[in-house]
N, C-alpha and C. Protein backbone atom coordinates (compact mmCIF):
# COMPACT_ATOMS: atom_id res chain seq x y z
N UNK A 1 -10.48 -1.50 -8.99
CA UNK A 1 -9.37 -2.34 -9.33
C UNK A 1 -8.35 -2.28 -8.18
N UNK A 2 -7.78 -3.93 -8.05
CA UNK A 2 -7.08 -3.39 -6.56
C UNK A 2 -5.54 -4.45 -7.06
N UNK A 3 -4.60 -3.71 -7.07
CA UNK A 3 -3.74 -4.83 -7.69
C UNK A 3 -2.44 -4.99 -6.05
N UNK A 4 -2.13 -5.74 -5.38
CA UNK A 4 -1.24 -5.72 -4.32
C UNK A 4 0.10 -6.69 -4.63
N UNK A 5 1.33 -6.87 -5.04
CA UNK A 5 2.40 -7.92 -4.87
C UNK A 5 3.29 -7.57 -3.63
N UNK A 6 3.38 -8.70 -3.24
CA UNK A 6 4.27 -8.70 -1.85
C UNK A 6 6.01 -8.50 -2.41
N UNK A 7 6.54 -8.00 -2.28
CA UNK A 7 7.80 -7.32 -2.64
C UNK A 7 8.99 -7.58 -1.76
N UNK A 8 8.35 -8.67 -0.55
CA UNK A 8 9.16 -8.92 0.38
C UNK A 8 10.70 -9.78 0.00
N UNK A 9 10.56 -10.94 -0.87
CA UNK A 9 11.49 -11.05 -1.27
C UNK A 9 13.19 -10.20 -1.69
N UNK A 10 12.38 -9.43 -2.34
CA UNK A 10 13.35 -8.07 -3.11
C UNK A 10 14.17 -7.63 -1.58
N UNK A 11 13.51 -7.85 -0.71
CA UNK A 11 14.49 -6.49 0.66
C UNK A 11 14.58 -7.67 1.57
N UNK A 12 15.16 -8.86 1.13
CA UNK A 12 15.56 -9.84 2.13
C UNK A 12 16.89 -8.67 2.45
N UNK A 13 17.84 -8.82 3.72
CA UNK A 13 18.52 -8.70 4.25
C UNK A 13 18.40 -6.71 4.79
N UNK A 14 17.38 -6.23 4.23
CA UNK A 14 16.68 -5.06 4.50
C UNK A 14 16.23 -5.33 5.66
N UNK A 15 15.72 -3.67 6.80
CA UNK A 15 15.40 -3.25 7.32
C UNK A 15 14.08 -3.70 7.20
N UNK A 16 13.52 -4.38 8.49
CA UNK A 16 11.94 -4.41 8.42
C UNK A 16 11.83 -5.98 7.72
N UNK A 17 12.42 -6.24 7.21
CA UNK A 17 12.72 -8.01 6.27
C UNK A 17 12.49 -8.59 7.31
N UNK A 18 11.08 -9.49 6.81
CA UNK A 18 10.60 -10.77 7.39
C UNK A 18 10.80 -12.11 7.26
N UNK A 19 11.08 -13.17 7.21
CA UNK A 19 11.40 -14.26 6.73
C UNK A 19 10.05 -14.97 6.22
N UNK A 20 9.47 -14.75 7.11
CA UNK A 20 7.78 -15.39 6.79
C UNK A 20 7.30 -14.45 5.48
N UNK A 21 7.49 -13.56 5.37
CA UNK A 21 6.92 -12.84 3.73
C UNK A 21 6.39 -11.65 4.48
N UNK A 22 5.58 -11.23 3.68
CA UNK A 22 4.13 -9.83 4.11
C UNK A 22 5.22 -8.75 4.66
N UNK A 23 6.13 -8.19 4.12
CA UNK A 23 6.67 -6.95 5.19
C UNK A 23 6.52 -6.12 4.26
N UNK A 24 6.61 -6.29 3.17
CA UNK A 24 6.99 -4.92 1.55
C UNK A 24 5.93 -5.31 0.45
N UNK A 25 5.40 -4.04 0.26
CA UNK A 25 4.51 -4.50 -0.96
C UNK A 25 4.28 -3.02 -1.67
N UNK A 26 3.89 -3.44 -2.57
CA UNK A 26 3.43 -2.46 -3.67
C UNK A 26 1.90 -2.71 -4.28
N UNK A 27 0.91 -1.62 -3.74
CA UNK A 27 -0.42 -1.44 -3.55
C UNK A 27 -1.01 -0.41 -5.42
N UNK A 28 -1.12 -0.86 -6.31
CA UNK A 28 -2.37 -0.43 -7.33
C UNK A 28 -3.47 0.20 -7.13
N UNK A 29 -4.03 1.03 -6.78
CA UNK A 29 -5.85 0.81 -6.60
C UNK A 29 -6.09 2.23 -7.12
N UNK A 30 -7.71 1.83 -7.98
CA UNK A 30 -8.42 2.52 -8.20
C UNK A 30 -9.80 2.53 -7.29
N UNK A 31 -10.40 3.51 -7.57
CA UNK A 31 -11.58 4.20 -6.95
C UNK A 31 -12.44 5.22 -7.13
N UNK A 32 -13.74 4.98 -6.89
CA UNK A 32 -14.33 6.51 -7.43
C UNK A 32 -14.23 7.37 -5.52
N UNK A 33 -13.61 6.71 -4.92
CA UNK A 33 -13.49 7.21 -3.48
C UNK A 33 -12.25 8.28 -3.81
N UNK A 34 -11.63 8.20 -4.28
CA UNK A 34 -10.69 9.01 -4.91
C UNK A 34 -10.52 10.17 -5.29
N UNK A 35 -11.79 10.56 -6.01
CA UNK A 35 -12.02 11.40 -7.07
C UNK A 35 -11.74 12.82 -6.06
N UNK A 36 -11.48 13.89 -6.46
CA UNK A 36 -11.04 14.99 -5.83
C UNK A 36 -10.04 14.82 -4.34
N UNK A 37 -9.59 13.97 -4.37
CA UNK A 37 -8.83 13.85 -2.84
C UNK A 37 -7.21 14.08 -3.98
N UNK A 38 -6.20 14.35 -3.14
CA UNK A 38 -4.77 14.65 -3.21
C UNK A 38 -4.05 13.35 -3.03
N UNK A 39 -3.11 13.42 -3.22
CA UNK A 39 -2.20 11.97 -2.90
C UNK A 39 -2.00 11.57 -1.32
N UNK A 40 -1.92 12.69 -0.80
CA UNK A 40 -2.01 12.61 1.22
C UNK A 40 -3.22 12.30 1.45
N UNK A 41 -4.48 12.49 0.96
CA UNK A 41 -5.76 12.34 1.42
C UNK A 41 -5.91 10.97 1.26
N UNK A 42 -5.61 10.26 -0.44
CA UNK A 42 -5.73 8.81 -0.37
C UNK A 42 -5.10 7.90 0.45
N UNK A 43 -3.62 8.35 0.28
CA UNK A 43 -2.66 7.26 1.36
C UNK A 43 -3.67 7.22 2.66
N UNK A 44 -4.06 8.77 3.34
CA UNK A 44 -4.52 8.50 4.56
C UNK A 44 -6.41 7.74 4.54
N UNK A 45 -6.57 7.54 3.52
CA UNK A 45 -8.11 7.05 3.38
C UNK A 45 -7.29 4.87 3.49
N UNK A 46 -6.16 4.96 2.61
CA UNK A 46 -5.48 3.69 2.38
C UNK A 46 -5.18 2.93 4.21
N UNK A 47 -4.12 3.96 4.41
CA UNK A 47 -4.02 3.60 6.13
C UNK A 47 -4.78 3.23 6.87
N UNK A 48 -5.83 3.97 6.89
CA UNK A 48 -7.24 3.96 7.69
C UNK A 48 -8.07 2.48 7.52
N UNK A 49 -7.96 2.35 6.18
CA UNK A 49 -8.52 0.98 5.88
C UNK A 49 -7.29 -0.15 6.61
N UNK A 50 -6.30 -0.09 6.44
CA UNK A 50 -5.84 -1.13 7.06
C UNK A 50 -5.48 -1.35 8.12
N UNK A 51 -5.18 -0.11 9.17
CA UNK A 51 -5.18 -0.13 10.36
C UNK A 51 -4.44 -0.69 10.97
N UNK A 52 -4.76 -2.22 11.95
CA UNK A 52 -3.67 -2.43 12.74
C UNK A 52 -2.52 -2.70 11.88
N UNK A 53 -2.71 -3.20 10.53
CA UNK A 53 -1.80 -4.28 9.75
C UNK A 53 -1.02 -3.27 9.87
N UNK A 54 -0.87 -1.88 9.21
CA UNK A 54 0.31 -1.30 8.79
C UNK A 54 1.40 -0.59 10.48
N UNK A 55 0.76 -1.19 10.90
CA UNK A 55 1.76 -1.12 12.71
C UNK A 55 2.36 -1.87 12.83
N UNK A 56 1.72 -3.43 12.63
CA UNK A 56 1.92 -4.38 13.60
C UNK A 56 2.94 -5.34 12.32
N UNK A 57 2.44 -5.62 10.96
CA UNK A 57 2.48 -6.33 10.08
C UNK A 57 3.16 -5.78 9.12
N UNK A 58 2.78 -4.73 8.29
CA UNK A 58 3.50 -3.93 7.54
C UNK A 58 4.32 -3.60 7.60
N UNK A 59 5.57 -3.46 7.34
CA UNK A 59 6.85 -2.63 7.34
C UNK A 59 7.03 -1.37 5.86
N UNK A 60 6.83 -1.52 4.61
CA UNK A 60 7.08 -0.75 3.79
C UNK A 60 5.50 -1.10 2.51
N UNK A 61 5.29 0.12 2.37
CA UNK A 61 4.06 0.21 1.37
C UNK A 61 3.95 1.36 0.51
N UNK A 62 4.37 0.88 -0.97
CA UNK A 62 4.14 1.98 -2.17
C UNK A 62 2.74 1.64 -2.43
N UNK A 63 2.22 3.38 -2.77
CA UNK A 63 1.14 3.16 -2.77
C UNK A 63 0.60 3.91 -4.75
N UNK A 64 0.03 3.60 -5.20
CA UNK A 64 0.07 3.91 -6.18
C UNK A 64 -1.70 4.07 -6.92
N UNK A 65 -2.66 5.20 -6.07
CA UNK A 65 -3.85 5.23 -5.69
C UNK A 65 -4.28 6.62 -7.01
N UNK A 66 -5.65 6.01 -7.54
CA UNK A 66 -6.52 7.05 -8.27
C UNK A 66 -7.44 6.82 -8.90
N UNK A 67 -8.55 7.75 -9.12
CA UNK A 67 -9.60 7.82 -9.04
C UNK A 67 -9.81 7.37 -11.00
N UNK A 68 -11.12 6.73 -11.16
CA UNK A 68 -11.47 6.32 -12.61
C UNK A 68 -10.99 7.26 -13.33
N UNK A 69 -10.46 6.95 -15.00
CA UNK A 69 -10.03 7.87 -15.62
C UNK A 69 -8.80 8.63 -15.24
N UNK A 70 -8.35 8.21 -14.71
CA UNK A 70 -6.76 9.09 -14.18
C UNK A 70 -5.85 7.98 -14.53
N UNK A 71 -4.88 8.74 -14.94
CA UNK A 71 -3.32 7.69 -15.09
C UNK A 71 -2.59 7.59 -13.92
């Protein structure tokens, strides 16, 4: 399950605020990739997957990551 809303709106006149959209978002996801990793291990499994975006494109990302069966 992968749920993403762009949040950019909310931090118009914020730091990192894009006019075009895509700077702030708030990331959902489940996974059985998950399962025994820590909250630092996922973010950094999360990063990894997106790579250039969160340099170049990204400015702010809640991440809100866990494995089946977890709240």
């Amino acid at each position: 399950m992968i749920e993403l809303v762009d949040d950019s709106e909310q931090h118009r006149g914020h730091g990192g605020y894009n006019p075009a959209g895509e700077s702030h978002f708030s990331l959902r996801i489940e996974s059985p990739a998950f399962a025994g990793k820590n909250r630092v291990e996922r973010q950094r499994m999360i990063y990894a997957a997106l790579g250039d975006l969160m340099r170049e494109r990204v400015h702010a990302l809640s991440i809100r990551a866990s494995a089946p069966g977890e709240e």
